[in-house]
PDB file of N, CA and C in Angstrom:
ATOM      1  N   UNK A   1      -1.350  14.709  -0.020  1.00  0.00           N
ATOM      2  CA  UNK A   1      -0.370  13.661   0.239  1.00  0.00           C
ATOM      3  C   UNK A   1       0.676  13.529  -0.869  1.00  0.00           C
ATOM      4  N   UNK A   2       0.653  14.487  -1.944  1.00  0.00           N
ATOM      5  CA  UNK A   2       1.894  14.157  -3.153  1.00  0.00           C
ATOM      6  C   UNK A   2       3.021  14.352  -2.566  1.00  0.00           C
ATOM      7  N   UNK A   3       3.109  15.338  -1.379  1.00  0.00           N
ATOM      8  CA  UNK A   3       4.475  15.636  -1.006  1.00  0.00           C
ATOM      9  C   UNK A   3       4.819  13.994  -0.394  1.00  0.00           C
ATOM     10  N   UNK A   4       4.319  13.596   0.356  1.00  0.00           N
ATOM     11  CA  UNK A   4       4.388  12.211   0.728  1.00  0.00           C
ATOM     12  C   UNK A   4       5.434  11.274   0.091  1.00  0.00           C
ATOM     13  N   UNK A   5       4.949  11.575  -1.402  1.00  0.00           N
ATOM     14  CA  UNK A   5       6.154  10.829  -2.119  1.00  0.00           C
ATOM     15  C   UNK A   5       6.694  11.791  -3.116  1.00  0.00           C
ATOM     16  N   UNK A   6       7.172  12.847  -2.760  1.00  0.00           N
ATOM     17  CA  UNK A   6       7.748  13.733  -3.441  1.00  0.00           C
ATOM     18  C   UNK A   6       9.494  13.246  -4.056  1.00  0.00           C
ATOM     19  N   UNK A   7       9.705  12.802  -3.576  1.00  0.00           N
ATOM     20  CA  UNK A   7      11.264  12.390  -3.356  1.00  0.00           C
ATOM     21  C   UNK A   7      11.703  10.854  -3.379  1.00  0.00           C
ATOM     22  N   UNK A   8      10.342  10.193  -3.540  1.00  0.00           N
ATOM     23  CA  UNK A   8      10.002   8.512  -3.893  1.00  0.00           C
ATOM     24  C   UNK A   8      11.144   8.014  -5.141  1.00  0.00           C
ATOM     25  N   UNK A   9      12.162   6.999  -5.077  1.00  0.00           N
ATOM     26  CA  UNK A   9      12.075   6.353  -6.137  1.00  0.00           C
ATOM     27  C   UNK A   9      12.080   5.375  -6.620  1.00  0.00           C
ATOM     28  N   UNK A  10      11.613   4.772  -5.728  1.00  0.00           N
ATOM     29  CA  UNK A  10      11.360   3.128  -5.930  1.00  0.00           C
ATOM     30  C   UNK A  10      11.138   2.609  -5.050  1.00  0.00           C
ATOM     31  N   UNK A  11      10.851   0.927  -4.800  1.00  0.00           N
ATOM     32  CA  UNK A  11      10.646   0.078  -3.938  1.00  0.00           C
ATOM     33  C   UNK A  11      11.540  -0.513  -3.171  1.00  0.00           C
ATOM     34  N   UNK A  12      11.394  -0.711  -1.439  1.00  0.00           N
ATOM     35  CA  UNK A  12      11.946  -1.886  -0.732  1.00  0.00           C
ATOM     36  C   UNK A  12      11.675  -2.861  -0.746  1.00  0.00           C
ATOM     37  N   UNK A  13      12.064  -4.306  -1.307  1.00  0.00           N
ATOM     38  CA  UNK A  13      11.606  -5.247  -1.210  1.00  0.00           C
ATOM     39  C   UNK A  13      12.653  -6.172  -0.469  1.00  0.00           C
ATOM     40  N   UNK A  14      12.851  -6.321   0.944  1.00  0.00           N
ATOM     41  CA  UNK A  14      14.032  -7.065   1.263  1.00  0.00           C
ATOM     42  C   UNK A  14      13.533  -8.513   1.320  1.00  0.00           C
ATOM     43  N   UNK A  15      14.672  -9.257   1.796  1.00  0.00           N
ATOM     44  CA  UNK A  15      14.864 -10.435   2.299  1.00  0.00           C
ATOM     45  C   UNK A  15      12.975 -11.268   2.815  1.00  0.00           C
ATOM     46  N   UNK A  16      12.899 -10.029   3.952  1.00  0.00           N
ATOM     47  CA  UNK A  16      11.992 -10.702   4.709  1.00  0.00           C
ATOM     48  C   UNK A  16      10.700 -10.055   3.808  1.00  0.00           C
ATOM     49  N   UNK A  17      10.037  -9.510   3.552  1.00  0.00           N
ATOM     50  CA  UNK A  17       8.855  -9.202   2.575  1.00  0.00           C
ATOM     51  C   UNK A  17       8.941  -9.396   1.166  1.00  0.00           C
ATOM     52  N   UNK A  18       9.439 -10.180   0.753  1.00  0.00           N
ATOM     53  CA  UNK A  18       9.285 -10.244  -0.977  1.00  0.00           C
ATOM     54  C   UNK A  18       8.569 -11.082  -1.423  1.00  0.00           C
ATOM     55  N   UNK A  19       8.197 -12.380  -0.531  1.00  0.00           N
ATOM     56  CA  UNK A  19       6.739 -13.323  -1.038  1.00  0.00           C
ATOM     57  C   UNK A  19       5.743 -12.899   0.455  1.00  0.00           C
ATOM     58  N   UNK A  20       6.263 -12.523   1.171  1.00  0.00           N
ATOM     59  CA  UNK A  20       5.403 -12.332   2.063  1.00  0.00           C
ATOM     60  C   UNK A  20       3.517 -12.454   1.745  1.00  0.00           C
ATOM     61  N   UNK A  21       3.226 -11.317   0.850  1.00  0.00           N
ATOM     62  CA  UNK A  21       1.908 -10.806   0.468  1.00  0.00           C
ATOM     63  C   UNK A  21       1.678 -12.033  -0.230  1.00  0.00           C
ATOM     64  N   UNK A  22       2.024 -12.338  -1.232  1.00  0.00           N
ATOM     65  CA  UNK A  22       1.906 -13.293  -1.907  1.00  0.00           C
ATOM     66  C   UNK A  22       1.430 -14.640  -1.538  1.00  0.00           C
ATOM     67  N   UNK A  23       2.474 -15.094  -0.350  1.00  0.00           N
ATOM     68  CA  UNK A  23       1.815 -16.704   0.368  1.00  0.00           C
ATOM     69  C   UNK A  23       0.965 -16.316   1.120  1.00  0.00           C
ATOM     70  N   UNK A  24       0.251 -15.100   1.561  1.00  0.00           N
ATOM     71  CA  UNK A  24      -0.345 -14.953   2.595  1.00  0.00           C
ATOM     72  C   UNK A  24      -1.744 -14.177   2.094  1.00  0.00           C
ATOM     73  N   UNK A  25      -1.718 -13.678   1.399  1.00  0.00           N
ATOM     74  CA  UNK A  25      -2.577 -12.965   0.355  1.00  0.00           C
ATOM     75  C   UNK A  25      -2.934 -13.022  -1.099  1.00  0.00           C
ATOM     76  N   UNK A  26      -1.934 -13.752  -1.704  1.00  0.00           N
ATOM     77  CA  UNK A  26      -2.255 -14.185  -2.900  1.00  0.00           C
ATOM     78  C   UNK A  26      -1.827 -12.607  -4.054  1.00  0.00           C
ATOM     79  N   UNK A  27      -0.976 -11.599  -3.043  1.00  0.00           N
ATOM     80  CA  UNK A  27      -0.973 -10.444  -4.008  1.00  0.00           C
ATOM     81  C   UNK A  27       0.822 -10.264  -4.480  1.00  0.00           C
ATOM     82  N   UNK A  28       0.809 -10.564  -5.310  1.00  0.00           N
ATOM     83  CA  UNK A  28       2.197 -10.257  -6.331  1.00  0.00           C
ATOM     84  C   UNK A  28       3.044  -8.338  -5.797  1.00  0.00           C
ATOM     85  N   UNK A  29       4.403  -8.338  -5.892  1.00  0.00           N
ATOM     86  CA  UNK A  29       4.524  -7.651  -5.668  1.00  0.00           C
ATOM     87  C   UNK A  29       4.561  -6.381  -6.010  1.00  0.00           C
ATOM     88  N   UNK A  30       3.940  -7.250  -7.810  1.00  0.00           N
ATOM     89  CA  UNK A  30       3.914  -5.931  -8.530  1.00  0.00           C
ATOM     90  C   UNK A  30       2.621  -4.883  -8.522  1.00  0.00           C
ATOM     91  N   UNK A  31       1.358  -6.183  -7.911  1.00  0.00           N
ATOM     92  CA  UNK A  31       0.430  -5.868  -8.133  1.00  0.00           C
ATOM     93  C   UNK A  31       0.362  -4.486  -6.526  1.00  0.00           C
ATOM     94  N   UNK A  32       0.923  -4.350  -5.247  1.00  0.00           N
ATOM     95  CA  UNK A  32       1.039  -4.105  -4.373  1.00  0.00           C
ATOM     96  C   UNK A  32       1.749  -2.447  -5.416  1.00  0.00           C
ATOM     97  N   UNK A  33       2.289  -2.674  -5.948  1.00  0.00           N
ATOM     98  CA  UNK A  33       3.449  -1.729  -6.878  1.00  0.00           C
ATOM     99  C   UNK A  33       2.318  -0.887  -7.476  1.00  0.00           C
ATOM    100  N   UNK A  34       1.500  -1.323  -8.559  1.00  0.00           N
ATOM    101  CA  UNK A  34       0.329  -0.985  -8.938  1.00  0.00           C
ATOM    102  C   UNK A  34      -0.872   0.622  -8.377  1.00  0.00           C
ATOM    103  N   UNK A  35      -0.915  -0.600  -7.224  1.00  0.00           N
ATOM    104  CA  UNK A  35      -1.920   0.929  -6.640  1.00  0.00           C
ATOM    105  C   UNK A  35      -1.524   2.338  -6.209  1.00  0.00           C
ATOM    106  N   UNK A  36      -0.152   2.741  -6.280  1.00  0.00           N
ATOM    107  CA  UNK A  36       0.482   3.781  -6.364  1.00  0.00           C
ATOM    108  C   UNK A  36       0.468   4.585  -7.293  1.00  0.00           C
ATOM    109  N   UNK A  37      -0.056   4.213  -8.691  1.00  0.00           N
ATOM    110  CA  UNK A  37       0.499   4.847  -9.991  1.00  0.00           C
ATOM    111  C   UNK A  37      -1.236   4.890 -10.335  1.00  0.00           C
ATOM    112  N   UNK A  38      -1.839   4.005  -9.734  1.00  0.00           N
ATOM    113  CA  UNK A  38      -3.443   4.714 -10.133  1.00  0.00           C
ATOM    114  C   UNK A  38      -4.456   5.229  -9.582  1.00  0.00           C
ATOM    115  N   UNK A  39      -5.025   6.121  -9.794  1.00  0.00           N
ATOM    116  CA  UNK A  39      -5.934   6.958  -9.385  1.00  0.00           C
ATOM    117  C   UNK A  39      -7.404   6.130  -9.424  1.00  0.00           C
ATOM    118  N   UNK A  40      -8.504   6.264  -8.575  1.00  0.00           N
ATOM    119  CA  UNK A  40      -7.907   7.224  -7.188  1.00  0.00           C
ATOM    120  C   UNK A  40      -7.107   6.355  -6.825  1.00  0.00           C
ATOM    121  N   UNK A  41      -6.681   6.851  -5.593  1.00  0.00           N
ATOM    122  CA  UNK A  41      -5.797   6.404  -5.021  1.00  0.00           C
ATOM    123  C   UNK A  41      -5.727   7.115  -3.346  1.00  0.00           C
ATOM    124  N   UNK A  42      -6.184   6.463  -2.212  1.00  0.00           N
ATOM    125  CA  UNK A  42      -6.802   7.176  -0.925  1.00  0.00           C
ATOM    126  C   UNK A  42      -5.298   6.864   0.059  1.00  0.00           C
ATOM    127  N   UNK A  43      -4.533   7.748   0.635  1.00  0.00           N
ATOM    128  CA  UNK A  43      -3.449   7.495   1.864  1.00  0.00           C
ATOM    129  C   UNK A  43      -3.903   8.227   2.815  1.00  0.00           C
ATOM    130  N   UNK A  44      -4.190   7.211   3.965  1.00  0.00           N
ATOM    131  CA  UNK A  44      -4.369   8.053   5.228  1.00  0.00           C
ATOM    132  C   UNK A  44      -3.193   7.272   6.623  1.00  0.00           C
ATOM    133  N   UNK A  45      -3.048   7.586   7.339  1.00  0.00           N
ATOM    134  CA  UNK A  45      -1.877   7.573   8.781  1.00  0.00           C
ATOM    135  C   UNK A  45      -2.146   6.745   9.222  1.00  0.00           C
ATOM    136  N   UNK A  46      -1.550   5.370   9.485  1.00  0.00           N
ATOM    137  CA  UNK A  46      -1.964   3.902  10.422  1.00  0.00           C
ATOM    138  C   UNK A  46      -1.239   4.289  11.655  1.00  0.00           C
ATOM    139  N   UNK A  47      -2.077   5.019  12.345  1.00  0.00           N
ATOM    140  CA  UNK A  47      -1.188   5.759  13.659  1.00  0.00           C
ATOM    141  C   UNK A  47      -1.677   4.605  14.959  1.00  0.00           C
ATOM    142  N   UNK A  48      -2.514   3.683  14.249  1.00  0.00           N
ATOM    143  CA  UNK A  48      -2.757   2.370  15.673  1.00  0.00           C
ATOM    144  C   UNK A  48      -1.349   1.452  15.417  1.00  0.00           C
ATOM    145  N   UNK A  49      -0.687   1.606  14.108  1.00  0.00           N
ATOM    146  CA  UNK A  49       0.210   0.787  13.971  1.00  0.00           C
ATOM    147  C   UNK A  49       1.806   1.047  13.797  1.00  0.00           C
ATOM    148  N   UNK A  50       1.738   2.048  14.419  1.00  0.00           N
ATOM    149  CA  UNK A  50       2.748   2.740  14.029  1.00  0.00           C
ATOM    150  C   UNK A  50       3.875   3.306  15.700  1.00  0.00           C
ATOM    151  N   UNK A  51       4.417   2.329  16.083  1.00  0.00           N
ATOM    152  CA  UNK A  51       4.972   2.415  17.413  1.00  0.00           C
ATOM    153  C   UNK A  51       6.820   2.817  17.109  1.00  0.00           C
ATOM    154  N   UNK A  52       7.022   2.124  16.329  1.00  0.00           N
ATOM    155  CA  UNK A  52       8.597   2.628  15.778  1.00  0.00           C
ATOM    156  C   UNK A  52       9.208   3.833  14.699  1.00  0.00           C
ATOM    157  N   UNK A  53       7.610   3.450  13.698  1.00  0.00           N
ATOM    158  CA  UNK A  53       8.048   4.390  12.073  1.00  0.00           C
ATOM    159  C   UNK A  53       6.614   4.790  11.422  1.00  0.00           C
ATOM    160  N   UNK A  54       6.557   5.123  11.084  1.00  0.00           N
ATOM    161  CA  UNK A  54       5.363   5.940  10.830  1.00  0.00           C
ATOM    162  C   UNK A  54       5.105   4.914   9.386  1.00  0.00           C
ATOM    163  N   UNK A  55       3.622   4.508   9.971  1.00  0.00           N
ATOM    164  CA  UNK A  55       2.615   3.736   8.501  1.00  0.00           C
ATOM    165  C   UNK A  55       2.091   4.536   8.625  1.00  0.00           C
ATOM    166  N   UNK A  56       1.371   3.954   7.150  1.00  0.00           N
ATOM    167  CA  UNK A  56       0.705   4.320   6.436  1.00  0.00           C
ATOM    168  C   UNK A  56      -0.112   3.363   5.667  1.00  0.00           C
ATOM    169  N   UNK A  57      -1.743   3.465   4.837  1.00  0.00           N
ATOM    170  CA  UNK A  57      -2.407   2.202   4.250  1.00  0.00           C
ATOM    171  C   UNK A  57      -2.849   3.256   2.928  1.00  0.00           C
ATOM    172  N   UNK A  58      -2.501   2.630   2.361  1.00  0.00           N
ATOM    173  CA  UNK A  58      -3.076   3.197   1.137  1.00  0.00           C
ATOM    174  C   UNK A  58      -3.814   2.228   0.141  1.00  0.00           C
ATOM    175  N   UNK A  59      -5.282   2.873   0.090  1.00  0.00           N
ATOM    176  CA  UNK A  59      -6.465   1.841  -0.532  1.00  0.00           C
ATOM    177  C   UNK A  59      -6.348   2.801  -2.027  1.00  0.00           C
ATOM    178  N   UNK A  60      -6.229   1.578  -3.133  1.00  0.00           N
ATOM    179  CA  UNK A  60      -6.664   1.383  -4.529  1.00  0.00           C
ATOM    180  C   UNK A  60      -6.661   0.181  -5.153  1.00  0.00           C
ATOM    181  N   UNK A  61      -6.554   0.769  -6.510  1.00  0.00           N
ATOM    182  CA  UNK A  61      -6.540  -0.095  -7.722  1.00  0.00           C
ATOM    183  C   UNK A  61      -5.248  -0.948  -8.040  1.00  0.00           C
ATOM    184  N   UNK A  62      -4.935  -2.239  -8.679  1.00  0.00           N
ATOM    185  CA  UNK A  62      -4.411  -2.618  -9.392  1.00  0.00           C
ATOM    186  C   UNK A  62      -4.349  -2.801 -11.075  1.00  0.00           C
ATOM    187  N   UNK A  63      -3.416  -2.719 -11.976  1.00  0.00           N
ATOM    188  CA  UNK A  63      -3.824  -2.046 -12.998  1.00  0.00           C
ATOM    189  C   UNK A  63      -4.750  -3.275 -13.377  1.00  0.00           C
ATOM    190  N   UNK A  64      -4.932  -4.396 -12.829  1.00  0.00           N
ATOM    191  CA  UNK A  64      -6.313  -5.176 -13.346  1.00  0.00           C
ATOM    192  C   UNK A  64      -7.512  -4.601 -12.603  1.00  0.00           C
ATOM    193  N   UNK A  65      -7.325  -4.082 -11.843  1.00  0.00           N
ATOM    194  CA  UNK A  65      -9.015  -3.841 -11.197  1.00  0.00           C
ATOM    195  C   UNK A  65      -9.242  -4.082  -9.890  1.00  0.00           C
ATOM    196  N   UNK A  66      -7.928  -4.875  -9.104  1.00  0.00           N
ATOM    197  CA  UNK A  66      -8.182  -5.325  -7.863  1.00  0.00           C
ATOM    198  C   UNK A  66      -8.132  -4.391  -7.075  1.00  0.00           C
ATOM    199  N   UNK A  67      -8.760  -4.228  -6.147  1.00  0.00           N
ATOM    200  CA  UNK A  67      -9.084  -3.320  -4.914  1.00  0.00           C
ATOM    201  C   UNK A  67      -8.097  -3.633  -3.417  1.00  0.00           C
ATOM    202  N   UNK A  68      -7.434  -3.049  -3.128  1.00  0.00           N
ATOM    203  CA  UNK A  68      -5.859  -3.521  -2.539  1.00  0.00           C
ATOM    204  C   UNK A  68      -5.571  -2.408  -1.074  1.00  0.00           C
ATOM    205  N   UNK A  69      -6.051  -2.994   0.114  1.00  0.00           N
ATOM    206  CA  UNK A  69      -5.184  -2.461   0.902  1.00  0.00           C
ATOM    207  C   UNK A  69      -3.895  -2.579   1.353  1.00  0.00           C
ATOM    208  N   UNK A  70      -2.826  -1.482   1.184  1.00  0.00           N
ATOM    209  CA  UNK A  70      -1.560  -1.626   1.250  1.00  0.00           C
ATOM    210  C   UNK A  70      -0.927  -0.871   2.633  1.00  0.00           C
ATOM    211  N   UNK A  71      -0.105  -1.739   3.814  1.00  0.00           N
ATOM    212  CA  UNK A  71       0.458  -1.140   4.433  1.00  0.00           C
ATOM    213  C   UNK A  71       1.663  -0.598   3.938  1.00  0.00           C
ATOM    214  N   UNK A  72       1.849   0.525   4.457  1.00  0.00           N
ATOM    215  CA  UNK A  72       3.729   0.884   4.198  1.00  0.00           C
ATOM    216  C   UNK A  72       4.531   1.713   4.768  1.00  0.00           C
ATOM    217  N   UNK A  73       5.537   2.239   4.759  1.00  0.00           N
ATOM    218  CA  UNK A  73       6.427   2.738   5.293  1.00  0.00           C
ATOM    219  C   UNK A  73       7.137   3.800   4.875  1.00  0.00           C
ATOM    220  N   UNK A  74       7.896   4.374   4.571  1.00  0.00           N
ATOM    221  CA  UNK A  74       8.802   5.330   3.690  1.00  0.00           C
ATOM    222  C   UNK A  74      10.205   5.000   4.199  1.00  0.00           C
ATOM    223  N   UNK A  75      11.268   4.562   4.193  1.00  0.00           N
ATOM    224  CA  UNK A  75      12.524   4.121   4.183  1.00  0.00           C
ATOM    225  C   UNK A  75      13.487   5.007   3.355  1.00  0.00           C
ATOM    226  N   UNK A  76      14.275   6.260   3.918  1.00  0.00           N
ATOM    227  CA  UNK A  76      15.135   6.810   2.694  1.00  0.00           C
ATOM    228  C   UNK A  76      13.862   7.077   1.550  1.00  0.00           C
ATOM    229  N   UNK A  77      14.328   6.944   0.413  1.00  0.00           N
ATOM    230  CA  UNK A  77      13.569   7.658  -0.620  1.00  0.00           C
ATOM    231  C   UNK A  77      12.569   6.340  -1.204  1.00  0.00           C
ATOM    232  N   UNK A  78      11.885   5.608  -0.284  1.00  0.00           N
ATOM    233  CA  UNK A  78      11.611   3.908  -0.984  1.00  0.00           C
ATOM    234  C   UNK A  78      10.594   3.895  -0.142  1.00  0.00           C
ATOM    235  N   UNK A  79       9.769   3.026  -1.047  1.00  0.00           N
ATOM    236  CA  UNK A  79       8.374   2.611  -0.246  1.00  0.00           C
ATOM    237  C   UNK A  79       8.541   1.175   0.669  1.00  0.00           C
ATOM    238  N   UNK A  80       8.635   1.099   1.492  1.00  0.00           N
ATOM    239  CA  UNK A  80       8.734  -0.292   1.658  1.00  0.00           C
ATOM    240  C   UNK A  80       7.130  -0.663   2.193  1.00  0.00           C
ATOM    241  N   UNK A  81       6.452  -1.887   1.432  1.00  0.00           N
ATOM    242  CA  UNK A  81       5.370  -2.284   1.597  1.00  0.00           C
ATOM    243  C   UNK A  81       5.511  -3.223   3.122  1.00  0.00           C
ATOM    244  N   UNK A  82       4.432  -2.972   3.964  1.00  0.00           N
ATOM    245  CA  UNK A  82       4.452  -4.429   4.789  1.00  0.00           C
ATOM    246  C   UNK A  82       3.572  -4.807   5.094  1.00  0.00           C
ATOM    247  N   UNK A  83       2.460  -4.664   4.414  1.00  0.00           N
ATOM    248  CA  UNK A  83       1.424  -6.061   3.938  1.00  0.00           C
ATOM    249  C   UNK A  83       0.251  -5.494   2.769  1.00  0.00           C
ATOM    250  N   UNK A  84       0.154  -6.472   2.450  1.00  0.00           N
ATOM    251  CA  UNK A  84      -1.092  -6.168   1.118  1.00  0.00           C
ATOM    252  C   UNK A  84      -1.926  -7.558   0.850  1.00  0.00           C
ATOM    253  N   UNK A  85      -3.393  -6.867   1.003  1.00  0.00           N
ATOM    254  CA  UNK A  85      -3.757  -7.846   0.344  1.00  0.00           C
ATOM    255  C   UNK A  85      -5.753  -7.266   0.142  1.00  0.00           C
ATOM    256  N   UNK A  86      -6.412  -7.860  -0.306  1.00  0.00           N
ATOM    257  CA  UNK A  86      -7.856  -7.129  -0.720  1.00  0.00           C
ATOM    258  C   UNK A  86      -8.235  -6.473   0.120  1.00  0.00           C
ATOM    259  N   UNK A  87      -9.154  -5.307  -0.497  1.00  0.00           N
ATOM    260  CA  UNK A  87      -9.880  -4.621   0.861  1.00  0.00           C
ATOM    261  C   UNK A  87     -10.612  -5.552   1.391  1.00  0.00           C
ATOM    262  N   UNK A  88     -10.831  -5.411   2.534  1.00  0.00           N
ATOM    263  CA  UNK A  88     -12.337  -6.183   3.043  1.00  0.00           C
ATOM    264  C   UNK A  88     -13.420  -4.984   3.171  1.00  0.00           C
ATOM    265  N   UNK A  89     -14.513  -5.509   3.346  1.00  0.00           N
ATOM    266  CA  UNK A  89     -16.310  -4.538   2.892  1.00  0.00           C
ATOM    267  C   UNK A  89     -15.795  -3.205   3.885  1.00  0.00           C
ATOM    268  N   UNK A  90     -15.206  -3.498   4.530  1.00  0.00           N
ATOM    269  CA  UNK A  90     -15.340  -1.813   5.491  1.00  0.00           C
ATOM    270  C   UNK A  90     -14.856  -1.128   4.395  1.00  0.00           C
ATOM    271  N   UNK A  91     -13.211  -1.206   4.416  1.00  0.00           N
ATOM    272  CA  UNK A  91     -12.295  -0.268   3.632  1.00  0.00           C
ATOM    273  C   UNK A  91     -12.764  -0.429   2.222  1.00  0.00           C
ATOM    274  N   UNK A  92     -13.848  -0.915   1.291  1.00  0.00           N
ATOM    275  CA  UNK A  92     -14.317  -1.262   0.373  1.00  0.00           C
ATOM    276  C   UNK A  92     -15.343   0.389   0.522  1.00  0.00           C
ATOM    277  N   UNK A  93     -15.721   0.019   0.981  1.00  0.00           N
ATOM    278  CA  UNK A  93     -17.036   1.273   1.279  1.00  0.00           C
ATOM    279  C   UNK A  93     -16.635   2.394   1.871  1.00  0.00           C
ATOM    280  N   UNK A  94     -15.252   2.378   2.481  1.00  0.00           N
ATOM    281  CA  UNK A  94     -14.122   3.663   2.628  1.00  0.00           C
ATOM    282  C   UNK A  94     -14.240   4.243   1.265  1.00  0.00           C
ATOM    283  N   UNK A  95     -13.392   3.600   0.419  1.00  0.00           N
ATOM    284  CA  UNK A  95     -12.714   3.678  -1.060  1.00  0.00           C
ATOM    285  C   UNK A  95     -13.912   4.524  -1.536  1.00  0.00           C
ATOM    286  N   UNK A  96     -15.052   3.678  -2.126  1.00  0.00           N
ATOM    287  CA  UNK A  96     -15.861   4.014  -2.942  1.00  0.00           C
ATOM    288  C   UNK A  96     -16.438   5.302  -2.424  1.00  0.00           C
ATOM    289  N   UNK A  97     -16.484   5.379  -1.718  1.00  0.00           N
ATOM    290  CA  UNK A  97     -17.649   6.910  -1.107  1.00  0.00           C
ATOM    291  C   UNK A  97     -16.324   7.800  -0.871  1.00  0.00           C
ATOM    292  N   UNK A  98     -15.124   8.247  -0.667  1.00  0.00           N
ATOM    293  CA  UNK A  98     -14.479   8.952  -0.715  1.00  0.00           C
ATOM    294  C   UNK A  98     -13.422   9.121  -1.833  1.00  0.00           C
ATOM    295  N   UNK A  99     -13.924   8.150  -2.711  1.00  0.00           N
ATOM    296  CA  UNK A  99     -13.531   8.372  -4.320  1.00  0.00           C
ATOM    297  C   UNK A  99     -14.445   8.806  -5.486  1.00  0.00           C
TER     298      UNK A  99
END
């Protein structure tokens, strides 16, 4: 999946998602920012959710330790996140056994 973000350089954060995670999850946007840059780090195809643009969820770390499922997108050369917030026990026991 590196090619994935081969050509990445930064974040979408518009209008409508920038506290989103936050009032709804309690996850900062930096912390959503986070699980990209640390290893492991698991991306697999949200192809149940994906009717217009192709998601994607990518389960990791925050650089404190939090365990973070992240929806997202690829937009031009930008990640745009559209939702984050803790794993729950399934994707918890995803993570760990395929990390």
């Amino acid at each position: 999946m590196k090619e994935l973000f081969a050509d990445i350089t930064g974040f979408d954060w518009d209008d409508g998602n920038r506290d989103k995670n936050y009032s709804k999850h309690n996850v900062l946007n930096g912390e959503s920012e986070d699980v990209f840059f640390n290893q492991p780090l698991i991306i697999v195809s949200d192809n149940k959710h994906s009717k217009k643009e192709r998601r994607y969820a990518a389960f990791g770390m925050t650089d404190g330790g939090r365990k973070l499922s992240v929806v997202f997108t690829l937009r031009a050369k930008l990640i745009r996140v559209i939702s984050a917030r803790d794993m729950n026990g399934k994707e918890r026991e995803y993570y760990e056994k395929h990390t």
